[in-house]
N, C-alpha and C. Protein backbone atom coordinates (compact mmCIF):
# COMPACT_ATOMS: atom_id res chain seq x y z
N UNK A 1 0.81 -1.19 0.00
CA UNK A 1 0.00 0.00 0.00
C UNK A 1 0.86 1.25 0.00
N UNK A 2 1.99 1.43 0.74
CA UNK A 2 3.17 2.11 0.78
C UNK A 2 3.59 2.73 -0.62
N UNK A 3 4.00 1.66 -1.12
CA UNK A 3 4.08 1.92 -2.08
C UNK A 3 3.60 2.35 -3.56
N UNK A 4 2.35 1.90 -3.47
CA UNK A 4 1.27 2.28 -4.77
C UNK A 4 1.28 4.06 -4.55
N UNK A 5 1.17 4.04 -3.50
CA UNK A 5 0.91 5.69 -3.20
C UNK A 5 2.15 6.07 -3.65
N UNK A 6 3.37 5.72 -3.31
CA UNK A 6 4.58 6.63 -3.77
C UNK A 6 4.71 6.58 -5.31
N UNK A 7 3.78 5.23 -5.55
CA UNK A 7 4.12 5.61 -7.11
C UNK A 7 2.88 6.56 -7.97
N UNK A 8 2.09 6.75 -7.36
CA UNK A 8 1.40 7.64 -7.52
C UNK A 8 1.99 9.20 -7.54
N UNK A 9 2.71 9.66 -6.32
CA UNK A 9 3.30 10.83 -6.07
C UNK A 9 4.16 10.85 -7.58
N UNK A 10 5.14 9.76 -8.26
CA UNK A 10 6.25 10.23 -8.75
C UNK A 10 5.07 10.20 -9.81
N UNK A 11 4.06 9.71 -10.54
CA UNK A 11 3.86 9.38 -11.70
C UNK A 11 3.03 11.34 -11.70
N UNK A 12 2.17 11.43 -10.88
CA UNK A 12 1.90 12.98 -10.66
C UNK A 12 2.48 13.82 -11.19
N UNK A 13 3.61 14.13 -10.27
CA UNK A 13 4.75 14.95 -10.70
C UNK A 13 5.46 14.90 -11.95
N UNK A 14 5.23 13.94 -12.59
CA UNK A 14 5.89 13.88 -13.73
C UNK A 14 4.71 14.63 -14.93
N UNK A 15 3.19 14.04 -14.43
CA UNK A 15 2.40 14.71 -14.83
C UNK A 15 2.15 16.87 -15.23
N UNK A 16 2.70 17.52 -13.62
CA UNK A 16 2.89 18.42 -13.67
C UNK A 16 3.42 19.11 -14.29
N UNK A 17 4.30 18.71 -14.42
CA UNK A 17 5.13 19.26 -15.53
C UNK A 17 5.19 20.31 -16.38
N UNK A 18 4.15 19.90 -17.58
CA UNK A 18 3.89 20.72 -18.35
C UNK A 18 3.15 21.90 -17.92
N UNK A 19 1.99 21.66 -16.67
CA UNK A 19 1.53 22.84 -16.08
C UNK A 19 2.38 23.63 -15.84
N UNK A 20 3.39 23.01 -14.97
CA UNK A 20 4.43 24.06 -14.34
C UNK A 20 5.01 24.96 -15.90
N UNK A 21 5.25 24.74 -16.85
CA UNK A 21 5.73 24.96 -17.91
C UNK A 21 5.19 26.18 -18.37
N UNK A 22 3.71 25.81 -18.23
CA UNK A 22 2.65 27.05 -19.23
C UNK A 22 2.76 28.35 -18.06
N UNK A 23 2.39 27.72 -16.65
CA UNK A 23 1.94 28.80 -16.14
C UNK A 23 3.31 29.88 -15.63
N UNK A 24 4.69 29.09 -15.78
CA UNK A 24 5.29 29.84 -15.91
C UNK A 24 5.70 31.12 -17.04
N UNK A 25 5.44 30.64 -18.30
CA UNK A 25 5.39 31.32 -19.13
C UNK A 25 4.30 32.26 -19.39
N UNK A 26 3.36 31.92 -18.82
CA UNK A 26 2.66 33.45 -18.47
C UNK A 26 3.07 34.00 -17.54
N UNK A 27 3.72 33.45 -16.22
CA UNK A 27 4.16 34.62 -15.07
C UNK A 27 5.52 35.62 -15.34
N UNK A 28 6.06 35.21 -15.94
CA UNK A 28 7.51 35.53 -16.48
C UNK A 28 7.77 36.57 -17.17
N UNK A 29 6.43 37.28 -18.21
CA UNK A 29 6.11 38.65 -18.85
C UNK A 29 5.87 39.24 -18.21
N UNK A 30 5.20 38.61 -17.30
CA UNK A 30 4.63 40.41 -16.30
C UNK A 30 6.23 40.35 -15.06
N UNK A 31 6.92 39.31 -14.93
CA UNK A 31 7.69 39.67 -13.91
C UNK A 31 8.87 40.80 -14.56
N UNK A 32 9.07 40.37 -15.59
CA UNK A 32 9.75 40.74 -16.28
C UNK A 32 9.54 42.24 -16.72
N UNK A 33 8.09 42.57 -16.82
CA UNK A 33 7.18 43.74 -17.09
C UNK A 33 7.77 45.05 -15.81
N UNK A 34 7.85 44.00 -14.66
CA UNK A 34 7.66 44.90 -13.42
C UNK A 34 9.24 45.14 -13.04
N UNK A 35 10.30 44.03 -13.59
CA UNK A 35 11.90 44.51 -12.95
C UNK A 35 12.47 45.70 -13.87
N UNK A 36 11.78 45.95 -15.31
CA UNK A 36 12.31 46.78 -16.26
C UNK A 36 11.54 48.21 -16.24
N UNK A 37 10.40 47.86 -15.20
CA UNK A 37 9.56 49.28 -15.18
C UNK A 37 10.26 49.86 -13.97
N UNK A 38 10.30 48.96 -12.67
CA UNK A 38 11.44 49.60 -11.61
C UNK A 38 12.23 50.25 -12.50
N UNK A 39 13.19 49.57 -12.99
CA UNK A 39 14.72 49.86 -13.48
C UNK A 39 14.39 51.50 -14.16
N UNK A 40 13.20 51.18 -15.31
CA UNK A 40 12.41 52.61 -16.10
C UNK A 40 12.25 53.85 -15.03
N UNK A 41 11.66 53.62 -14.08
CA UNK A 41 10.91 54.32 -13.15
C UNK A 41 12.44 54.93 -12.11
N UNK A 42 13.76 54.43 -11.77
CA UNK A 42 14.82 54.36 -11.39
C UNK A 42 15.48 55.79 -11.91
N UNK A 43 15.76 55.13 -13.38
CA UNK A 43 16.36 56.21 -14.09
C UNK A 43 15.69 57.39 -14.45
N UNK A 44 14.30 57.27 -14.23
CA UNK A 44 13.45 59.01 -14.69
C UNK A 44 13.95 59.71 -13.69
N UNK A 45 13.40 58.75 -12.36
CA UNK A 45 14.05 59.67 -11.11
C UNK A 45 15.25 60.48 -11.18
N UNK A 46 16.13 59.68 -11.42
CA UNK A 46 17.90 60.04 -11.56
C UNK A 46 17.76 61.16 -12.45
N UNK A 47 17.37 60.84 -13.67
CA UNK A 47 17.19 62.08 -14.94
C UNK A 47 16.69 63.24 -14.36
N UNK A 48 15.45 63.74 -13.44
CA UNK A 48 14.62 64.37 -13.34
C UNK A 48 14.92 65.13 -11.76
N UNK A 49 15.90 63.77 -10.73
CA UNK A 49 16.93 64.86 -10.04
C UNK A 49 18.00 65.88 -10.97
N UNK A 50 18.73 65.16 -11.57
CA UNK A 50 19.90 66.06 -12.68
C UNK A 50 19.89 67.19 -13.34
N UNK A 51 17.95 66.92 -13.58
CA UNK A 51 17.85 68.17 -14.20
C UNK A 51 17.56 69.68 -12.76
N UNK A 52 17.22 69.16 -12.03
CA UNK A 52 16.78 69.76 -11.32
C UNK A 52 17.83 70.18 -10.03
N UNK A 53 19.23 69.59 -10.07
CA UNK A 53 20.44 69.95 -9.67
C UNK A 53 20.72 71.04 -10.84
N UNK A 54 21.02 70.88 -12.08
CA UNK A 54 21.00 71.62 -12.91
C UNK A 54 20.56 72.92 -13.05
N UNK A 55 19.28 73.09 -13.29
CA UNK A 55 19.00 74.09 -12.67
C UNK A 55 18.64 75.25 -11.71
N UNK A 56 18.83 74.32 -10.45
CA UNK A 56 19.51 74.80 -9.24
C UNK A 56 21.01 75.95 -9.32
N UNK A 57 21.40 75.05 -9.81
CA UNK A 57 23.28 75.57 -10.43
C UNK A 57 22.91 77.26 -11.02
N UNK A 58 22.46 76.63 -12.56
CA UNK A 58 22.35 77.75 -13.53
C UNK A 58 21.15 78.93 -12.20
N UNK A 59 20.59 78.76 -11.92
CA UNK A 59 19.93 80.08 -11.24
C UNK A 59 20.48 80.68 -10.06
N UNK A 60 21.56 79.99 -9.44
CA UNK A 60 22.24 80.42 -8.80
C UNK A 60 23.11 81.25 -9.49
N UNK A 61 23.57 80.79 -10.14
CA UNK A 61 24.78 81.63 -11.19
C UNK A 61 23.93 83.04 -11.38
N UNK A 62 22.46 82.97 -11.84
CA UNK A 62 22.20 83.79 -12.85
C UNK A 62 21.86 84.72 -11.39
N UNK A 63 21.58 85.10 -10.24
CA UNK A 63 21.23 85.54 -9.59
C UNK A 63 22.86 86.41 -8.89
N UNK A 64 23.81 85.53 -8.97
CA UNK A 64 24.73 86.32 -8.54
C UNK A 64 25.69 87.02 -9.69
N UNK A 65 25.28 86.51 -11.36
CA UNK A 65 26.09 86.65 -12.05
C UNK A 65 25.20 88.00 -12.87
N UNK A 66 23.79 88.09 -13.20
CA UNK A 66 23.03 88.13 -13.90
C UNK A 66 23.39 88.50 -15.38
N UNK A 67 23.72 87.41 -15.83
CA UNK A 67 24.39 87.26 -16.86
C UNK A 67 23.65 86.00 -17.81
N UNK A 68 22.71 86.42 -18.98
CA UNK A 68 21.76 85.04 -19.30
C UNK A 68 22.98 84.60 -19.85
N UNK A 69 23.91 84.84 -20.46
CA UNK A 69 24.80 83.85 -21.70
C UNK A 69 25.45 82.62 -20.83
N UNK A 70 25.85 83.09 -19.72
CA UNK A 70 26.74 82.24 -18.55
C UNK A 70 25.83 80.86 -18.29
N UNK A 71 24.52 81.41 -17.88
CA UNK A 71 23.72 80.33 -17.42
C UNK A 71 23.84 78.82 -18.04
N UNK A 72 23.33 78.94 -18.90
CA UNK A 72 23.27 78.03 -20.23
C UNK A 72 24.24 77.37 -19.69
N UNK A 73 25.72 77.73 -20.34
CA UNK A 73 26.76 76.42 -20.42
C UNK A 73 27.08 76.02 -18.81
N UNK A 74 26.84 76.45 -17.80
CA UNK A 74 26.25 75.73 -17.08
C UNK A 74 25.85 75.10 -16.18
N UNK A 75 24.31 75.34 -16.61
CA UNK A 75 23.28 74.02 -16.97
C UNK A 75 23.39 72.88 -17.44
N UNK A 76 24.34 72.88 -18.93
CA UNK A 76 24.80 71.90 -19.43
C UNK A 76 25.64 71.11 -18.90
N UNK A 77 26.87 71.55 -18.67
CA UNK A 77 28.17 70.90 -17.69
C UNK A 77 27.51 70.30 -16.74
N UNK A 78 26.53 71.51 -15.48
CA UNK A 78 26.20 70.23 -14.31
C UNK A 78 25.20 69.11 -14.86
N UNK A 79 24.44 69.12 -16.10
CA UNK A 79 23.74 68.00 -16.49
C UNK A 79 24.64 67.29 -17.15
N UNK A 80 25.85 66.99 -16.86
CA UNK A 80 26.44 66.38 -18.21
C UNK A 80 26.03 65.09 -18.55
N UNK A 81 25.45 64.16 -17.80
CA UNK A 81 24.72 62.95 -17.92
C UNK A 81 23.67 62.61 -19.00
N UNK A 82 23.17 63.80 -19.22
CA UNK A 82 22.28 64.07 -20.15
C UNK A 82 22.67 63.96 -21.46
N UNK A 83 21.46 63.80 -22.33
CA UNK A 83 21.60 63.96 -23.92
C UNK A 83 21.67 65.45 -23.95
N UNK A 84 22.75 66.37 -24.33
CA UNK A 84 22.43 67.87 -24.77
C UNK A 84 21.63 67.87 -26.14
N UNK A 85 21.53 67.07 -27.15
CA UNK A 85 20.52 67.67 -27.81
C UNK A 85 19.33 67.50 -27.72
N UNK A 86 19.00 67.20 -26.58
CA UNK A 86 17.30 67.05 -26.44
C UNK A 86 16.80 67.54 -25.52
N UNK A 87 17.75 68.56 -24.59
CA UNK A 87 18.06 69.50 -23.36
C UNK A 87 17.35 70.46 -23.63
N UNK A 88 16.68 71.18 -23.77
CA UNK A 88 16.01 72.47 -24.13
C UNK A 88 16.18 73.78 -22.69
N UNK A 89 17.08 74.04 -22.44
CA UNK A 89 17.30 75.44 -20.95
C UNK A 89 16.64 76.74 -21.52
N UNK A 90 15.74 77.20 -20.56
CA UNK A 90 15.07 78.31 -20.74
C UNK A 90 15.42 79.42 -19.80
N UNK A 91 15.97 81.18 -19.41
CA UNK A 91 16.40 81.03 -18.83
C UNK A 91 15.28 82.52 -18.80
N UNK A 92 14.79 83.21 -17.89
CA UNK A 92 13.79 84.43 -17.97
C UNK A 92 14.14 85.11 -16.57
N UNK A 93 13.75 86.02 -16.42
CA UNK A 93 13.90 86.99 -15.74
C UNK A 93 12.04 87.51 -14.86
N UNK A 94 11.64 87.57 -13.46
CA UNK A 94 10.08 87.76 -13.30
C UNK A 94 10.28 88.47 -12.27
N UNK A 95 9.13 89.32 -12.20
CA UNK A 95 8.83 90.93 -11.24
C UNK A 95 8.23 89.83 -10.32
N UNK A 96 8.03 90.36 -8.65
CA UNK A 96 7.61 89.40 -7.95
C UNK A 96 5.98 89.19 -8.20
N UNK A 97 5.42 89.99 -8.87
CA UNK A 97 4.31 89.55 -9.50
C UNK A 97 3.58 88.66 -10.57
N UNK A 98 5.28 87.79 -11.04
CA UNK A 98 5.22 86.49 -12.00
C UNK A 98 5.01 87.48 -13.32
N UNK A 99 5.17 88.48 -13.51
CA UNK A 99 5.19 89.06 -15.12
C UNK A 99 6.59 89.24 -15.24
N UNK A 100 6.22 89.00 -16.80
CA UNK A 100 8.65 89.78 -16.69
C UNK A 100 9.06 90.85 -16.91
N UNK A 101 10.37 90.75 -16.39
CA UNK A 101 11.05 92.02 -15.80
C UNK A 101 10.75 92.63 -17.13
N UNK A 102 10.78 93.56 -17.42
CA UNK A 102 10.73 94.91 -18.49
C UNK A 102 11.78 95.88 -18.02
N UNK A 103 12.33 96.74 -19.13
CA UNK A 103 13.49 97.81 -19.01
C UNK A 103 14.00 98.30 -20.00
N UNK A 104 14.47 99.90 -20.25
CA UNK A 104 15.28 99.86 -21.52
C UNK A 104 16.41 99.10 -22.09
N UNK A 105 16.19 98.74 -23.17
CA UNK A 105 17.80 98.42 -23.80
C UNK A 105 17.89 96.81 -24.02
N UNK A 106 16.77 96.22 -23.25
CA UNK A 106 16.70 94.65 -23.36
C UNK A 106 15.57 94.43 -23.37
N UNK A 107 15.19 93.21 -24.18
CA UNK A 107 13.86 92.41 -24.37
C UNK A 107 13.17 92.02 -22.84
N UNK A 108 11.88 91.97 -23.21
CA UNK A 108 11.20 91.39 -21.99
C UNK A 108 11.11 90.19 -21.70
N UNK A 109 11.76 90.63 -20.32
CA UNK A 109 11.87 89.11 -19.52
C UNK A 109 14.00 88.73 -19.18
N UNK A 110 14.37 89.76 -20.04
CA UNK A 110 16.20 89.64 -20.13
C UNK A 110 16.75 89.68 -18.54
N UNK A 111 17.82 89.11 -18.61
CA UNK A 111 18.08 89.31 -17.18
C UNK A 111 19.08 90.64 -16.75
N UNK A 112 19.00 91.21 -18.14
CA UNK A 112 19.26 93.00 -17.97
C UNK A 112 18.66 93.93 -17.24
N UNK A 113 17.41 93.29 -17.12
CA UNK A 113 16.35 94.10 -16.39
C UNK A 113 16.11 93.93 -15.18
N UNK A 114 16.98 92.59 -14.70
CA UNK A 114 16.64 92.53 -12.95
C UNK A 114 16.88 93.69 -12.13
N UNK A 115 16.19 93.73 -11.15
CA UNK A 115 16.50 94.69 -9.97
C UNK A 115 16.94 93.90 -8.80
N UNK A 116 16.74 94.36 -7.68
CA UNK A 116 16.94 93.54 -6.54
C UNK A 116 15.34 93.10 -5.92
N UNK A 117 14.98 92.07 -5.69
CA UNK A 117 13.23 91.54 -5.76
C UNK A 117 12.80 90.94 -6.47
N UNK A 118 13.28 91.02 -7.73
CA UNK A 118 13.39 89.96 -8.89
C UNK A 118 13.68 88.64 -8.86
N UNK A 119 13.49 87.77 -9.98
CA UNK A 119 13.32 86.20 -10.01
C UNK A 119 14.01 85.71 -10.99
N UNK A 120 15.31 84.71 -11.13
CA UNK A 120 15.70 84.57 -11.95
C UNK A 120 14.92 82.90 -11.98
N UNK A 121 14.23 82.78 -13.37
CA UNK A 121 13.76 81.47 -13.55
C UNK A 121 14.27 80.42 -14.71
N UNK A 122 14.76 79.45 -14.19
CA UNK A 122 15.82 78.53 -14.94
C UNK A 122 14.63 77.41 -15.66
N UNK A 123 14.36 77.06 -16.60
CA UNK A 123 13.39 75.92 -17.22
C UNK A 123 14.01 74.91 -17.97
N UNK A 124 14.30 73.96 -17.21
CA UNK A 124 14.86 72.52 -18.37
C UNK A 124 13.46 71.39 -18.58
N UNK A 125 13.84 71.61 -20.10
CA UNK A 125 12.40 70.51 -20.57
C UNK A 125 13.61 69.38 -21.17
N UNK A 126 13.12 68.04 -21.02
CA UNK A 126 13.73 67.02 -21.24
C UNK A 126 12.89 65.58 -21.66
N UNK A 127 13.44 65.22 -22.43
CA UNK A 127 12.27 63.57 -23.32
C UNK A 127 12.90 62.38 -22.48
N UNK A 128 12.53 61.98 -21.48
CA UNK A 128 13.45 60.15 -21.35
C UNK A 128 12.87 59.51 -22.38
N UNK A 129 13.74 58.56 -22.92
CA UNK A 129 13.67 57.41 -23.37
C UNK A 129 13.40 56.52 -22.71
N UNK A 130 12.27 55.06 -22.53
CA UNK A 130 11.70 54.23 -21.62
C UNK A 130 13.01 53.77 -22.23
N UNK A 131 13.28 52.04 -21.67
CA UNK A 131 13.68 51.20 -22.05
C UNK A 131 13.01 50.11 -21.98
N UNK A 132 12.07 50.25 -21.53
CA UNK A 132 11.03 49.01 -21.55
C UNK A 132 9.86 49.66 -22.56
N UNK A 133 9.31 48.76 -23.72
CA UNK A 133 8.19 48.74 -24.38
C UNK A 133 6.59 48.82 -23.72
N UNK A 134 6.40 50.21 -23.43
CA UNK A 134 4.96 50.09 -22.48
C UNK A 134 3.54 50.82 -23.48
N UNK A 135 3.76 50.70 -24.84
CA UNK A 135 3.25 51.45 -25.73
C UNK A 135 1.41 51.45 -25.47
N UNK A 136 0.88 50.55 -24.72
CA UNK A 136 0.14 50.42 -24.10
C UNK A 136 -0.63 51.54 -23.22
N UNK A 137 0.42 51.72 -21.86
CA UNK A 137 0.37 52.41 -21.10
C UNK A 137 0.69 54.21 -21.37
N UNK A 138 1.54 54.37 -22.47
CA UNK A 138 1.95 55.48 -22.73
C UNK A 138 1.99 55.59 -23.64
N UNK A 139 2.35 56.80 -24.24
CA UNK A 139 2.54 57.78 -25.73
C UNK A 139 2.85 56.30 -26.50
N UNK A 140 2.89 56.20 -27.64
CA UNK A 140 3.59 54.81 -28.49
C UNK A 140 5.19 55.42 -28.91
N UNK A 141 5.38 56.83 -28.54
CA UNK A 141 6.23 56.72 -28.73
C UNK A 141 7.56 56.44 -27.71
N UNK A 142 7.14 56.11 -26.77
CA UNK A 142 8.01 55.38 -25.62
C UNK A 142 9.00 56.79 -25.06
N UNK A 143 8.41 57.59 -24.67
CA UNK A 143 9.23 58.73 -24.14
C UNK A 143 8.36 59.57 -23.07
N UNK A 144 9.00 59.99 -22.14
CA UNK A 144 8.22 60.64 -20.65
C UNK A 144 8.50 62.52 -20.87
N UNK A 145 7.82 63.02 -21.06
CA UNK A 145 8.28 64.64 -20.94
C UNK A 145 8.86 64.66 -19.71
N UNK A 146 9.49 65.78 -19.25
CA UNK A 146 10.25 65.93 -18.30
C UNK A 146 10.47 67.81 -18.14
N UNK A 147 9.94 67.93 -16.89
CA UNK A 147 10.30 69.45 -16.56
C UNK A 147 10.53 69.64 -15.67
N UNK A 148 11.62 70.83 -15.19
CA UNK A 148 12.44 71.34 -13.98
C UNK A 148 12.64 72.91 -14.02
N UNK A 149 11.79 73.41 -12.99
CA UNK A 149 11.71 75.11 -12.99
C UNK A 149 12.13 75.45 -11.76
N UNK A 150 13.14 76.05 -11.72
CA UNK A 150 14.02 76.40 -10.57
C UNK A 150 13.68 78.44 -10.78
N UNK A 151 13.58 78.90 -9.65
CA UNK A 151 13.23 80.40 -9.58
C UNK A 151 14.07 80.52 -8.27
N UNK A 152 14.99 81.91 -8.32
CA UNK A 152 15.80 82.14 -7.28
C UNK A 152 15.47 83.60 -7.21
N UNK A 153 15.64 83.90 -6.19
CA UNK A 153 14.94 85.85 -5.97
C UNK A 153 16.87 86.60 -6.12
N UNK A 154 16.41 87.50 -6.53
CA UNK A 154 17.59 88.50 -7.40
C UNK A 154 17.89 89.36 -5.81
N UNK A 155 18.58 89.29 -5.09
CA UNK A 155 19.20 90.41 -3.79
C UNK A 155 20.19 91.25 -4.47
């Protein structure tokens, strides 16, 4: 009797098998789904601190430098991690009433026109690239917008 049963157990298991087979191969896409969306979800973070060290940097500069040409390169340098051609730095000048600075001799919004009360406002727009295929869930074209607006007051 011992034994009929054990041969039952092995003949089972041998049976299983193929279950074990299928239902792994459905669990295995979505696990797989979820270690590459971490990993996705990882690097936006990282990207989307960088930019935002970045323009930390550049508005500091522009507040003690007020100098728009300076800003820019950088922005760039402390992002160097980044793709620069898909970097877009915006760099404006705002009255504490969020309109921009105005003044002779420079365009509105220049950082010619700061006073002391003023806002120097740094804007990095940026595209990640997923690395995981979620065309589903997002744009089809597999890319996250990305924005970082840093504003520092002009003393």
């Amino acid at each position: 009797m011992f034994m009929s049963n054990r041969r039952r157990l092995v003949n089972r298991s041998s049976d299983d098998e193929g279950a074990v087979l299928i239902e792994f191969a459905l669990v295995i896409g979505l696990f797989f789904l979820l270690v590459f969306g971490m990993v996705d979800f990882g690097l936006a973070i990282n990207t989307k601190t960088q930019m935002t060290n970045a323009g930390r940097e550049g508005a500091r500069l522009g507040t003690v430098n007020l100098d728009a040409v300076s800003i820019e390169p950088k922005v760039r340098e402390v992002a160097g991690g980044l793709d620069p051609a898909i970097l877009v730095v915006t760099v404006t000048c705002e009255n504490p009433d969020d309109t921009p600075c105005d003044g002779p001799g420079f365009p509105l919004g220049d950082l010619g026109n700061a006073e002391a009360g003023d806002s120097v406002v740094v804007t990095l727009d940026y595209q990640y690239n997923l690395i995981t295929p979620l065309p589903g869930f997002i744009d089809s074209d597999n890319k996250i917008d990305l924005q970082s607006v840093t504003e520092m007051r002009v003393e």
